[in-house]
C-alpha atoms as a PDB file:
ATOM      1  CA  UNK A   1     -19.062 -14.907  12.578  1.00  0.00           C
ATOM      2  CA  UNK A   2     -18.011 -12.588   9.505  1.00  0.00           C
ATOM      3  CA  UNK A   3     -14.679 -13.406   8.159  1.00  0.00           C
ATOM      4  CA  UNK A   4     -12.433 -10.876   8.505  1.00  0.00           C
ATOM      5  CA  UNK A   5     -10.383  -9.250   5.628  1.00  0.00           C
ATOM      6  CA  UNK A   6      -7.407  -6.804   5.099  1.00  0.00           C
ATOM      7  CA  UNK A   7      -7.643  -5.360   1.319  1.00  0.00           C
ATOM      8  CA  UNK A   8      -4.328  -3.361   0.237  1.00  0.00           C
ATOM      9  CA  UNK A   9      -5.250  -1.121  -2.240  1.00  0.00           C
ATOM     10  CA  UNK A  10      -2.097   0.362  -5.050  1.00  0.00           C
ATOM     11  CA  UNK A  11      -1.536   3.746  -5.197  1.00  0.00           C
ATOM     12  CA  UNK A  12      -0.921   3.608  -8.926  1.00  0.00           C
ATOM     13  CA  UNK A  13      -4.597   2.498  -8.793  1.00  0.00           C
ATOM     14  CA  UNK A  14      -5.768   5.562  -7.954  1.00  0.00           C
ATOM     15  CA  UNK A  15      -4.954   7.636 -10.786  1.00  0.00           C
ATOM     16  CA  UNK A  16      -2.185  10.291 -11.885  1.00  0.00           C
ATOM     17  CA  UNK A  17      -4.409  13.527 -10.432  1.00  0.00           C
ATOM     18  CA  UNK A  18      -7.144  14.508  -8.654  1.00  0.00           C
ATOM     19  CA  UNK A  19      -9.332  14.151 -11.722  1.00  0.00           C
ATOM     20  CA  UNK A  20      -8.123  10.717 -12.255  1.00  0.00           C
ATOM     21  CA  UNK A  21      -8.454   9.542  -8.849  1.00  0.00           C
ATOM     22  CA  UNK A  22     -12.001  10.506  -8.008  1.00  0.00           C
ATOM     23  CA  UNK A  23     -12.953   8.477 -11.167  1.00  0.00           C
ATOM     24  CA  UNK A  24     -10.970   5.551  -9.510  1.00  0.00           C
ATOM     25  CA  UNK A  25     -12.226   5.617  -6.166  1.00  0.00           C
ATOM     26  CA  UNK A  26     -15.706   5.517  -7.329  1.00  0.00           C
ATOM     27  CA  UNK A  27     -14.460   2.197  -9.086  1.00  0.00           C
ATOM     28  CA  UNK A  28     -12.690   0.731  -5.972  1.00  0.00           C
ATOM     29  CA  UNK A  29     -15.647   1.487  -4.523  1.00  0.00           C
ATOM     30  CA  UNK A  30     -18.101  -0.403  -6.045  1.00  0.00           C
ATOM     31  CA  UNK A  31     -15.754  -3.766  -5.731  1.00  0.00           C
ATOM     32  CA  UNK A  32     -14.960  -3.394  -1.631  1.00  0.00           C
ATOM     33  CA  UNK A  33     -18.723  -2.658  -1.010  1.00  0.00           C
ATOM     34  CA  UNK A  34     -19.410  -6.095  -3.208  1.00  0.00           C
ATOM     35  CA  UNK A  35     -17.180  -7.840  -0.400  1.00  0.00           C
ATOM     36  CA  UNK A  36     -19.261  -6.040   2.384  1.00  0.00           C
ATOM     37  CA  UNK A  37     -22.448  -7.351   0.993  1.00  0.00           C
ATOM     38  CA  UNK A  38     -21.066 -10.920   1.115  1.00  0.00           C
ATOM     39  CA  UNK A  39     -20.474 -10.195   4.779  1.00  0.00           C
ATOM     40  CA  UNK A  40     -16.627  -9.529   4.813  1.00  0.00           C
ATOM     41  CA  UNK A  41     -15.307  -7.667   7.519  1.00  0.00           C
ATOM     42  CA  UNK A  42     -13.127  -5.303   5.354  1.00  0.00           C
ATOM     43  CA  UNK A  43     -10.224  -3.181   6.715  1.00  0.00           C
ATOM     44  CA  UNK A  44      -8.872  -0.836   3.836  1.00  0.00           C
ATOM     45  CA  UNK A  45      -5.474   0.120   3.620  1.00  0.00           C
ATOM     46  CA  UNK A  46      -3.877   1.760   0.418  1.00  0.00           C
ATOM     47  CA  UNK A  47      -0.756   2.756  -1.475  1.00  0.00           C
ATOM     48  CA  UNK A  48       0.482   6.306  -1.842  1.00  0.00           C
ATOM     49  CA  UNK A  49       3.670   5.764  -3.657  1.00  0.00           C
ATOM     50  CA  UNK A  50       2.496   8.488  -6.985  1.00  0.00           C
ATOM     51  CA  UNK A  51       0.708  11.202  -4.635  1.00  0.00           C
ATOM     52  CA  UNK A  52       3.321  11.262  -1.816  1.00  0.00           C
ATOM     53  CA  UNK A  53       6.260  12.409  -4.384  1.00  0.00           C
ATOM     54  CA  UNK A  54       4.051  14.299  -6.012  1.00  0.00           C
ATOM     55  CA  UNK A  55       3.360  16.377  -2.916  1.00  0.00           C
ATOM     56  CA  UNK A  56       6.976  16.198  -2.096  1.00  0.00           C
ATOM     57  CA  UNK A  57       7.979  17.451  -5.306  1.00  0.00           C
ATOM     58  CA  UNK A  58       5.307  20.494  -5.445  1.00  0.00           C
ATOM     59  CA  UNK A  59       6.227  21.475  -1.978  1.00  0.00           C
ATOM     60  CA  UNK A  60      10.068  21.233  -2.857  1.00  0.00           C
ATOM     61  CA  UNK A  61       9.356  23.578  -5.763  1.00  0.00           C
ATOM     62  CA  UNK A  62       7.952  26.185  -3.942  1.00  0.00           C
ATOM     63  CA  UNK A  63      10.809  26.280  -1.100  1.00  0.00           C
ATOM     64  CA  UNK A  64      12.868  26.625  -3.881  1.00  0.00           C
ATOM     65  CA  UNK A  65      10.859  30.013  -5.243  1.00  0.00           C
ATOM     66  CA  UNK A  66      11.269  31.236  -1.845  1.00  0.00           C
ATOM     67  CA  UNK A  67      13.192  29.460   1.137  1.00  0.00           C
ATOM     68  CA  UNK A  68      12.285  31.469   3.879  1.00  0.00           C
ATOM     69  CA  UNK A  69       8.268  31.765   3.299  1.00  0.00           C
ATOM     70  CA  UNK A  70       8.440  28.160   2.625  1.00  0.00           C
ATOM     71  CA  UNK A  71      10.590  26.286   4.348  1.00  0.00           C
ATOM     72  CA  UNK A  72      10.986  22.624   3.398  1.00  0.00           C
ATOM     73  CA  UNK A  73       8.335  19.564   4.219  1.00  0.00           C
ATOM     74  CA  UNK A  74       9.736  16.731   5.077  1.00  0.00           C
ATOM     75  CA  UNK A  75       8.708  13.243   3.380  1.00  0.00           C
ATOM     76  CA  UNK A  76       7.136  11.930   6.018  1.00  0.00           C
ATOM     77  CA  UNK A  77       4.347  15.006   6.488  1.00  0.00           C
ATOM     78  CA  UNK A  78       3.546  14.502   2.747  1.00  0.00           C
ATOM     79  CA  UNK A  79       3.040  11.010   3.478  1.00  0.00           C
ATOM     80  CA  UNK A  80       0.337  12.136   5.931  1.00  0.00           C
ATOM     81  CA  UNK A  81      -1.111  14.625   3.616  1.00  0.00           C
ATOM     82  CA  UNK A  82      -1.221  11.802   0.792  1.00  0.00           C
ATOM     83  CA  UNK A  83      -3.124   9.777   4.020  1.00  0.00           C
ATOM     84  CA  UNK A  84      -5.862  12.094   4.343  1.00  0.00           C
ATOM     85  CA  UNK A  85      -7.072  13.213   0.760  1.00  0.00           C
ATOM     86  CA  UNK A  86      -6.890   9.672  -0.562  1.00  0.00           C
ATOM     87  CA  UNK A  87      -8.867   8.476   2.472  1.00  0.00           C
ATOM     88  CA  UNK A  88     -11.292  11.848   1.851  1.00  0.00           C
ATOM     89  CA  UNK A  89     -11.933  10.250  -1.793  1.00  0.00           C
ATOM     90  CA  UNK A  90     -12.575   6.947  -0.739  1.00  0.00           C
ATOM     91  CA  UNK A  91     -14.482   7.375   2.089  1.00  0.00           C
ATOM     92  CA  UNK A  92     -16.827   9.559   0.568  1.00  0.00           C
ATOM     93  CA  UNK A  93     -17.069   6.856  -2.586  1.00  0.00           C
ATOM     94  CA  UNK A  94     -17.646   3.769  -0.616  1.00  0.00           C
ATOM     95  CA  UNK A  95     -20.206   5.643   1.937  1.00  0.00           C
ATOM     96  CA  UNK A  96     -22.329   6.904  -1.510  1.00  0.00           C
ATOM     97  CA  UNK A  97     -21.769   3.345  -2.689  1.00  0.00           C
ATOM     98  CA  UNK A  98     -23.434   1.735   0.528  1.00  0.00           C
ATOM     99  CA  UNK A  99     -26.008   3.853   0.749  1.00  0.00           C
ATOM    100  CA  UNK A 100     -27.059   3.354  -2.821  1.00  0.00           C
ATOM    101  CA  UNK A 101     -27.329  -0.476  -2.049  1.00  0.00           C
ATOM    102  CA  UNK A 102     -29.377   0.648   1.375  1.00  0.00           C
ATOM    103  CA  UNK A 103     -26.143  -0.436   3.789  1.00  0.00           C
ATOM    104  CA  UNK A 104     -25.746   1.736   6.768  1.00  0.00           C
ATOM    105  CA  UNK A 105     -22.217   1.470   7.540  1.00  0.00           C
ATOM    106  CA  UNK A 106     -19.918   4.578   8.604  1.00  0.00           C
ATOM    107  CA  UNK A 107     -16.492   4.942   7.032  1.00  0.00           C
ATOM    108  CA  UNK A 108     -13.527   6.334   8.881  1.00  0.00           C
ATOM    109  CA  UNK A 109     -10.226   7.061   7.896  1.00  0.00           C
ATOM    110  CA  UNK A 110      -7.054   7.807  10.766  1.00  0.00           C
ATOM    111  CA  UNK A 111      -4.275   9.052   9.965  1.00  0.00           C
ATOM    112  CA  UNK A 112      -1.825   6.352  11.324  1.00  0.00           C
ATOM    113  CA  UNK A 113       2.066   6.173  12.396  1.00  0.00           C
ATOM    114  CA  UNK A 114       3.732   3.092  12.248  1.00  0.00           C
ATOM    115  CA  UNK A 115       7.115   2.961  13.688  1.00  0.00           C
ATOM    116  CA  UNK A 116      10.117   1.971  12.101  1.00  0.00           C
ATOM    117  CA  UNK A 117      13.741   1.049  13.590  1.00  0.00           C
ATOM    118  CA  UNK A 118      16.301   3.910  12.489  1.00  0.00           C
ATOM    119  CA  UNK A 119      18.675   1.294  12.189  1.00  0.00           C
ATOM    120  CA  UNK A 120      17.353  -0.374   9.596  1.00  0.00           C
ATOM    121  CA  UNK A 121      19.195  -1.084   6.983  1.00  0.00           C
ATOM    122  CA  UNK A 122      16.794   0.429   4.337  1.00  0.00           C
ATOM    123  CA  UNK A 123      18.073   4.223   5.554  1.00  0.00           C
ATOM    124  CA  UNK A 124      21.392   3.282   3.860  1.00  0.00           C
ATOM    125  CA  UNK A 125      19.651   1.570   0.363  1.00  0.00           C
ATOM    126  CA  UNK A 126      17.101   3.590  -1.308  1.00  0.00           C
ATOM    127  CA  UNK A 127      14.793   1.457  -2.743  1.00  0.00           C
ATOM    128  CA  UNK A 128      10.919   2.092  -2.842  1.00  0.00           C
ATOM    129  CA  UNK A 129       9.618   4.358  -6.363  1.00  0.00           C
ATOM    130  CA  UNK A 130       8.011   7.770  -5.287  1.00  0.00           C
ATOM    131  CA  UNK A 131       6.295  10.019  -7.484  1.00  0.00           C
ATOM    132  CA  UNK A 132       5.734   9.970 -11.248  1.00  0.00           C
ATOM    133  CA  UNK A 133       7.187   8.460 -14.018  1.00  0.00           C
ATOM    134  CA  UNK A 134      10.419   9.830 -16.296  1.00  0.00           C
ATOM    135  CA  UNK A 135      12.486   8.861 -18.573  1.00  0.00           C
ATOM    136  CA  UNK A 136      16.099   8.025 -18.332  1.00  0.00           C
ATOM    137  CA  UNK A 137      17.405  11.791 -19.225  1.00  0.00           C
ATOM    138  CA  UNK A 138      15.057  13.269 -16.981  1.00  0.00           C
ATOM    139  CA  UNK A 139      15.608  10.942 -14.470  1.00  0.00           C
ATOM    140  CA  UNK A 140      19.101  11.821 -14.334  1.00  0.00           C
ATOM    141  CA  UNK A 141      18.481  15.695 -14.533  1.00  0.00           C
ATOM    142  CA  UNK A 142      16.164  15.148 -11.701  1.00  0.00           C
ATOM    143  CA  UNK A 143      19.293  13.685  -9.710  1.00  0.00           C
ATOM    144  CA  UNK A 144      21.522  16.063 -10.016  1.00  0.00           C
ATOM    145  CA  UNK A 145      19.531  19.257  -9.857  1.00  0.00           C
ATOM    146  CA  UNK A 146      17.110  17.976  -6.634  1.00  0.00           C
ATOM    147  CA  UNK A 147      19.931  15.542  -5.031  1.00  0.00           C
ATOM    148  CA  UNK A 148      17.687  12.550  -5.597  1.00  0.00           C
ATOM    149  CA  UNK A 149      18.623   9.079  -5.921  1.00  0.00           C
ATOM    150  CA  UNK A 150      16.638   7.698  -8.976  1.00  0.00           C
ATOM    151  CA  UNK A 151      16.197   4.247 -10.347  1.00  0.00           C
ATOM    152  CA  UNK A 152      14.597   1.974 -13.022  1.00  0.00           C
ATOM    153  CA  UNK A 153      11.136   0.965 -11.756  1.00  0.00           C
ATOM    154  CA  UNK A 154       9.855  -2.452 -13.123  1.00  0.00           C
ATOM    155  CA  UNK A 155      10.580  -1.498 -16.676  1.00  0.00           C
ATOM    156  CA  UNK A 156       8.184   1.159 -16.572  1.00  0.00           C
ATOM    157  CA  UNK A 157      10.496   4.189 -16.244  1.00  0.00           C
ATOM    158  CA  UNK A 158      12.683   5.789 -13.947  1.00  0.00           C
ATOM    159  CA  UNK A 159      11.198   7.640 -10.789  1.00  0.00           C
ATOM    160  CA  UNK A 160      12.622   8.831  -7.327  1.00  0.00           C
ATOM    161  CA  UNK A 161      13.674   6.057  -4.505  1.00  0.00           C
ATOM    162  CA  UNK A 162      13.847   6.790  -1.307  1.00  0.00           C
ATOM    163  CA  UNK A 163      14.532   4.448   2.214  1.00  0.00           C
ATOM    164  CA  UNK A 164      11.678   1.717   3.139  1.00  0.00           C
ATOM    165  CA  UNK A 165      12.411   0.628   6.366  1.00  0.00           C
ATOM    166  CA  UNK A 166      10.437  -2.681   7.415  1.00  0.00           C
ATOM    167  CA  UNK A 167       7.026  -1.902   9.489  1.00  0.00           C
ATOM    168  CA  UNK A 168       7.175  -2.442  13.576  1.00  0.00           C
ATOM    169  CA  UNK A 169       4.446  -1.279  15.418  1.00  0.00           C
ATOM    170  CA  UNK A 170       1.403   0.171  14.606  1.00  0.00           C
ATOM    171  CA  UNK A 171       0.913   3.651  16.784  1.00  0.00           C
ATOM    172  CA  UNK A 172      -3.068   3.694  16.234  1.00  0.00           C
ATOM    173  CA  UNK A 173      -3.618   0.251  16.525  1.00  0.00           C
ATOM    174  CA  UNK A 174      -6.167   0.288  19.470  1.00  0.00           C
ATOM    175  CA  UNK A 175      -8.208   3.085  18.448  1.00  0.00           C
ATOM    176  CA  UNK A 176      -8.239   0.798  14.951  1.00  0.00           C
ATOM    177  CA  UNK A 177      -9.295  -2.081  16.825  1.00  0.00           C
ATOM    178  CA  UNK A 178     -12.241  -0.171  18.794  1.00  0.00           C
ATOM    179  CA  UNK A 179     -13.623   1.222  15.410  1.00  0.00           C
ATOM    180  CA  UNK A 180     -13.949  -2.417  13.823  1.00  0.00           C
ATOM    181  CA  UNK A 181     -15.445  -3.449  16.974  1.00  0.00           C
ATOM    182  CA  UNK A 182     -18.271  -0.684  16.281  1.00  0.00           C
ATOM    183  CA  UNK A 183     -18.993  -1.972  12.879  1.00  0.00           C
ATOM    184  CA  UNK A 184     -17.100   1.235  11.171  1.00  0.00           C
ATOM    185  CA  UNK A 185     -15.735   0.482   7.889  1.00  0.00           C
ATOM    186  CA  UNK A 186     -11.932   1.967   8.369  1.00  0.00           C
ATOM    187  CA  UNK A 187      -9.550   2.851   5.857  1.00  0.00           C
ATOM    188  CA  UNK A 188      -5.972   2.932   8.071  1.00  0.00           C
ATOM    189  CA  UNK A 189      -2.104   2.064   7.335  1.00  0.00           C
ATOM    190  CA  UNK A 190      -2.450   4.585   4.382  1.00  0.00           C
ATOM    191  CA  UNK A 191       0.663   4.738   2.356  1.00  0.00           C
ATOM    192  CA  UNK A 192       2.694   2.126   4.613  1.00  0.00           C
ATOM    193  CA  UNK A 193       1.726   4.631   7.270  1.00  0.00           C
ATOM    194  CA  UNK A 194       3.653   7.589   8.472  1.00  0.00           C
ATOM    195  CA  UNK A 195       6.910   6.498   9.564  1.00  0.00           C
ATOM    196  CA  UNK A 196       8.522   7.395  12.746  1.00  0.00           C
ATOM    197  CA  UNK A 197      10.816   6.321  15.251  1.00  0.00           C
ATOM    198  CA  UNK A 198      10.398   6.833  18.939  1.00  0.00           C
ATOM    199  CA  UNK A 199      12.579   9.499  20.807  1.00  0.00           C
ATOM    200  CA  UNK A 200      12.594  11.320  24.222  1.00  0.00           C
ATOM    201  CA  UNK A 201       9.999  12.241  26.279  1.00  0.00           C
ATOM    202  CA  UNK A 202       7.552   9.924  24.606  1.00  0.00           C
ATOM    203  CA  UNK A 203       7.907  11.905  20.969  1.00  0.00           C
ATOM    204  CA  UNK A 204       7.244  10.632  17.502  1.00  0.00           C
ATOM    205  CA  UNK A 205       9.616  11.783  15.166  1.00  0.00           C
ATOM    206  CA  UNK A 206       8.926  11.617  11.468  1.00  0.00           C
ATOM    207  CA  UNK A 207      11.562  10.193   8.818  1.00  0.00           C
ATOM    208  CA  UNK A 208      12.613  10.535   5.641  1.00  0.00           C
ATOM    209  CA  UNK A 209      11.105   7.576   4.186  1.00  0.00           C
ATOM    210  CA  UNK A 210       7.746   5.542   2.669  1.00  0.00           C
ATOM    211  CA  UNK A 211       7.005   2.176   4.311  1.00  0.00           C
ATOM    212  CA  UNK A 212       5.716  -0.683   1.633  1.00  0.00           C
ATOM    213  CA  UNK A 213       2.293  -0.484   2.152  1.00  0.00           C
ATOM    214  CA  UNK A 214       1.878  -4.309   1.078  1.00  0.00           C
ATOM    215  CA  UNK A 215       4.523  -5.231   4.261  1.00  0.00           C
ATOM    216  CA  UNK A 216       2.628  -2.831   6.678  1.00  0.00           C
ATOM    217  CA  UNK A 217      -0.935  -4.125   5.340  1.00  0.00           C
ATOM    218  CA  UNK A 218       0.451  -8.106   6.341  1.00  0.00           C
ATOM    219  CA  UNK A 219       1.524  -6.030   9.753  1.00  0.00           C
ATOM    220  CA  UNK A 220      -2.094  -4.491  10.108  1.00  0.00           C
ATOM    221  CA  UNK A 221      -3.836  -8.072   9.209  1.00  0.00           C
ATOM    222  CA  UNK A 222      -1.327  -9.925  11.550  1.00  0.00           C
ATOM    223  CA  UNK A 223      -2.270  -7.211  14.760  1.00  0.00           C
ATOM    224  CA  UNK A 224      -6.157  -7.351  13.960  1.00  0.00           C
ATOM    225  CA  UNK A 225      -6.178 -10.833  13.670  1.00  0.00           C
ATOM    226  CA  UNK A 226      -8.060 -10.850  10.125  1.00  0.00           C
ATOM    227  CA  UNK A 227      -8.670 -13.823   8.473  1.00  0.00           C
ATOM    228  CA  UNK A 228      -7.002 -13.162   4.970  1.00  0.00           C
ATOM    229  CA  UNK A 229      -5.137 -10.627   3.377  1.00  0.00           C
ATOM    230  CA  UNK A 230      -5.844  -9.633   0.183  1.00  0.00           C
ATOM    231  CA  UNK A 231      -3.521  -7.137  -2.147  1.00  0.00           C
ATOM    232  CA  UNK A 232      -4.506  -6.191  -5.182  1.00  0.00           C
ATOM    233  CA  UNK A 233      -2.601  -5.381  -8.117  1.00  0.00           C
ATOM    234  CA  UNK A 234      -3.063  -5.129 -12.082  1.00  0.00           C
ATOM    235  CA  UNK A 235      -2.967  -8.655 -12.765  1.00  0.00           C
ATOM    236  CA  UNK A 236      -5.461 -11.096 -11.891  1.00  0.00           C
ATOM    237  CA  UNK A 237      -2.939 -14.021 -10.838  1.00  0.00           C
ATOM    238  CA  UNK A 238       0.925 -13.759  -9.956  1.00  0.00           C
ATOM    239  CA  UNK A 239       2.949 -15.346 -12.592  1.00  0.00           C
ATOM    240  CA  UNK A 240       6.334 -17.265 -12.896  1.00  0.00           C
ATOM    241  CA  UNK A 241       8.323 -15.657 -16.270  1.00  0.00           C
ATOM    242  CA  UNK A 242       5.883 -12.954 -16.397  1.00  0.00           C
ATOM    243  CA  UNK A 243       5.567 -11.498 -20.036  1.00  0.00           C
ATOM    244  CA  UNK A 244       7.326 -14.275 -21.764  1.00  0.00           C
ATOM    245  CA  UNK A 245       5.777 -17.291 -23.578  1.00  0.00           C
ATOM    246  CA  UNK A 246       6.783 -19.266 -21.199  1.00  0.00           C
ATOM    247  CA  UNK A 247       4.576 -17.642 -18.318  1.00  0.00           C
ATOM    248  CA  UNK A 248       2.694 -19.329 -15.958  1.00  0.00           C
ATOM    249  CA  UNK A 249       0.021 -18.463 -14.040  1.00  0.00           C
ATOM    250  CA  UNK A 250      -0.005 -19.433 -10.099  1.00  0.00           C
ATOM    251  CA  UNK A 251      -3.549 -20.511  -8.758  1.00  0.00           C
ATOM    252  CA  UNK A 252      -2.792 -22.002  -5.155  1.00  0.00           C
ATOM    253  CA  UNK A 253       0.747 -21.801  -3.654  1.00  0.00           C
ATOM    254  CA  UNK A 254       2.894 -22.403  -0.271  1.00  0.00           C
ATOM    255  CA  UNK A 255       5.389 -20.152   1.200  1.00  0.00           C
ATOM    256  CA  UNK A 256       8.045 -22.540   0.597  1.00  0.00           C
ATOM    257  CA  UNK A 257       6.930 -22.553  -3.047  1.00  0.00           C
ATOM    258  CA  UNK A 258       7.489 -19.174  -3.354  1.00  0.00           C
ATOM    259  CA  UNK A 259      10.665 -18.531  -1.757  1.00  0.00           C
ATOM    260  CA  UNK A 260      12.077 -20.917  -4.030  1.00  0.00           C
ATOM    261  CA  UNK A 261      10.177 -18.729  -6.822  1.00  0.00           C
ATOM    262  CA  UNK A 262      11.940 -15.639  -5.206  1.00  0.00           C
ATOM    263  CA  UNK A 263      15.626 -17.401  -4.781  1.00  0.00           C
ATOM    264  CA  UNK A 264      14.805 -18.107  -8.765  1.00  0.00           C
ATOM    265  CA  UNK A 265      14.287 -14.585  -9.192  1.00  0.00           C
ATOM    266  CA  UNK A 266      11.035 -14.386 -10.434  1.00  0.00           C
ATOM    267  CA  UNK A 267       9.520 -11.311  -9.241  1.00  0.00           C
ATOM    268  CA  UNK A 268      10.436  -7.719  -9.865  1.00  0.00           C
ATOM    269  CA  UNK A 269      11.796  -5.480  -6.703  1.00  0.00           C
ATOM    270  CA  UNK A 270       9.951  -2.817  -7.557  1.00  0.00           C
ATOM    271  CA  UNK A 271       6.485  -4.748  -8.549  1.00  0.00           C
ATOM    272  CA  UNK A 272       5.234  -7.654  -7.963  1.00  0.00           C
ATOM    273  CA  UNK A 273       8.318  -9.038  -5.128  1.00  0.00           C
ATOM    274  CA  UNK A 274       7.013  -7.083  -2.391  1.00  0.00           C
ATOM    275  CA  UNK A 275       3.622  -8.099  -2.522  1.00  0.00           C
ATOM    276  CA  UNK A 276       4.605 -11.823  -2.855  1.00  0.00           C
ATOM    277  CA  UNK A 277       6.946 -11.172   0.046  1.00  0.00           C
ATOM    278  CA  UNK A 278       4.041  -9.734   2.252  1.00  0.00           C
ATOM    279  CA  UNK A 279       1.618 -12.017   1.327  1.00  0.00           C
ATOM    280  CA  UNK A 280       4.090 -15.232   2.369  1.00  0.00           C
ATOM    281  CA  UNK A 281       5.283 -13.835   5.195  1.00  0.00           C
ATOM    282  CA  UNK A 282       1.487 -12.854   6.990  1.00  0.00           C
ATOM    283  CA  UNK A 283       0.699 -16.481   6.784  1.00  0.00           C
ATOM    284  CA  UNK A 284       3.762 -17.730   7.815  1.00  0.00           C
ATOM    285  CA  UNK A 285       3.506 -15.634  10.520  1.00  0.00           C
ATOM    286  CA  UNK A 286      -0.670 -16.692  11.342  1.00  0.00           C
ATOM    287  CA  UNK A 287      -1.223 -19.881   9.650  1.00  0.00           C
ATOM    288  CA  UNK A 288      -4.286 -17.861   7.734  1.00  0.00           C
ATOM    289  CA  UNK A 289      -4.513 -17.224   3.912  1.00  0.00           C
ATOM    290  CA  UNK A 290      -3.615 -14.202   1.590  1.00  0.00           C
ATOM    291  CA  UNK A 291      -4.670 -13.899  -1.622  1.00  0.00           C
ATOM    292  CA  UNK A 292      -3.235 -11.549  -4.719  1.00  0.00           C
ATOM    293  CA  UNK A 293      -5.401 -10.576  -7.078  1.00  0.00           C
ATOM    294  CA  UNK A 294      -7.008  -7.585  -9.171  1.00  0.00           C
ATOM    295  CA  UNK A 295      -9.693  -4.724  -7.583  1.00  0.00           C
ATOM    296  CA  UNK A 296     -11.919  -6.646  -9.966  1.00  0.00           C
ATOM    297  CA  UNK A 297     -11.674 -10.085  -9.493  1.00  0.00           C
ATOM    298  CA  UNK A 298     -11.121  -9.463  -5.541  1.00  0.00           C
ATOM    299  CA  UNK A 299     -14.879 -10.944  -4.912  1.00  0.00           C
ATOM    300  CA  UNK A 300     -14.242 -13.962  -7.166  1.00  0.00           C
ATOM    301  CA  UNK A 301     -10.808 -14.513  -5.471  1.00  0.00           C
ATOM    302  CA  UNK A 302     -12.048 -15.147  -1.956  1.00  0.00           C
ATOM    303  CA  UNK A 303     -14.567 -17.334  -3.880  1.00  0.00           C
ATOM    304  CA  UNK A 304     -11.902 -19.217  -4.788  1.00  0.00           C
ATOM    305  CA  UNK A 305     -12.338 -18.875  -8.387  1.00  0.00           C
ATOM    306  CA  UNK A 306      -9.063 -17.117  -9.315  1.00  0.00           C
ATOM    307  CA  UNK A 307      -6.019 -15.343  -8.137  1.00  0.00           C
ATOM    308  CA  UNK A 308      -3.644 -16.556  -6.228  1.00  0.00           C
ATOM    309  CA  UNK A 309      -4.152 -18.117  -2.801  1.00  0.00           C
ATOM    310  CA  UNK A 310      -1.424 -18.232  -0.693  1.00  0.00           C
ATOM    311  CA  UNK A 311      -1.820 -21.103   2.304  1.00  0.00           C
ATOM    312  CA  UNK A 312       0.116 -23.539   4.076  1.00  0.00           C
ATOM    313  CA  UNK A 313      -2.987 -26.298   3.669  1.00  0.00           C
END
């Protein structure tokens, strides 16, 4: 029986452009399709977090030029846009990859909801980084002239926050379920998904707001039942006092290990916390393993070579 795997793909992975991420995809490609030939059952979901501000931002800018020829788009349609030309890019890189090595596997990607509680406490905190990069003056330019709420991200630079209400349900989830059952690689959950809330008459209202896609991934592995989750990030092992002399690198760890690491403060909010977070909670939650990692070292990770395994054995 294949082993099942969720891999949560960064959206700052993917490049700056469209330039930039058709050379990535190709690379993402190569190192997913290396986990199909060892017989993983791979699910892909992805980041958006660059390309859905960045569609927010160009759409905003023409509504500005003219209001009333175009009329604002909300957040959560951009996040669907971001959905389907990310998943056009991979999906056409991994299916060129597979046939290359002679692997006859289709490649589907949905555009999926995930609903989110409108009471959630997220809506009134403004938290997850959209969008590019500025610095602190533009940043605060940005604020007052758009009505933005901006904030530090990481150390990096200042970009837009908006609301990231907690995943509940994915909408999509059976038709997900039928297309693994047929053997179809699927790339789903793009993003964090497109977040809505449920309202009358069976509707699906879209709202303001972009759902961590590491949190929604652990969601999507939990509901599939997958084996591991793996998210991938730019380092090839999560690390206690990151950048200091005194880092250390974390091969193996519990849950209980690293909430004590979190109470300790040891991972950024905007960085590496949410993936920890994620990663503790899914196998909490199943009793299965996660695993953080690079794109790169993703194969030798589930070796059990490096990264950082998170189980409860």
């Amino acid at each position: 029986m294949m082993t099942k795997v969720v891999v949560a793909l960064g959206g700052n992975a993917l490049g700056n452009n469209l330039k930039e991420q058709m050379e990535a995809v190709k690379k993402t490609a190569v190192n997913v399709v290396d986990l199909i030939e060892e017989d993983y059952e791979v699910v892909l979901a992805h980041g958006n977090g660059p390309q859905a501000g960045m569609i927010k931002l160009a759409m905003d800018e023409m509504t500005v030029k003219d209001p009333k020829k175009y009329p604002p788009v909300s957040l959560s349609v951009s996040v669907a846009m971001s959905q389907t030309y990310i998943g056009y890019d991979l999906q056409n890189a991994l299916r060129e990859e597979m046939l290359s090595r002679k692997l006859e596997k289709p490649v589907v990607t949905i555009a999926t909801q995930v609903e989110v509680d409108p009471n959630d406490p997220a809506f009134d905190k403004p938290t997850k980084p959209i969008g590019r990069f500025m610095s602190k003056e533009e940043a605060m330019q940005a604020a007052m002239e758009k009505d933005i709420v901006v904030a530090e991200d990481a150390g990096r630079g200042y970009r837009q926050v908006v609301a990231s209400p907690k995943p509940q349900e994915i909408i999509e989830i059976e038709t997900i379920n039928h297309l693994i059952s047929a053997n179809e690689l699927v790339i789903t959950c793009g993003g964090g998904g497109i977040p809505v809330i449920k309202g009358e008459n069976n509707h699906l209202q879209g709202v303001s707001a972009v759902i961590d896609k590491d949190f929604c991934s652990a969601l999507l592995a939990e509901t599939i039942n997958a084996d591991f989750l793996i998210i991938l990030t730019a380092v090839e092992q999560v690390a206690l006092n990151f950048g200091t002399p005194e880092q250390k690198n974390l091969a193996k760890v519990s849950p209980y290990e690293l909430q004590k690491y979190i109470n300790q403060g040891h991972f950024a909010p905007g960085s590496m916390l949410p993936k920890v977070e994620a990663a503790m909670n899914f196998v909490k939650q199943t009793d299965k393993k996660a695993l953080i990692t690079s794109l790169e070292k993703a194969k030798e990770g589930l070796a059990g070579k490096t990264g950082t395994l998170i189980t409860s054995n």
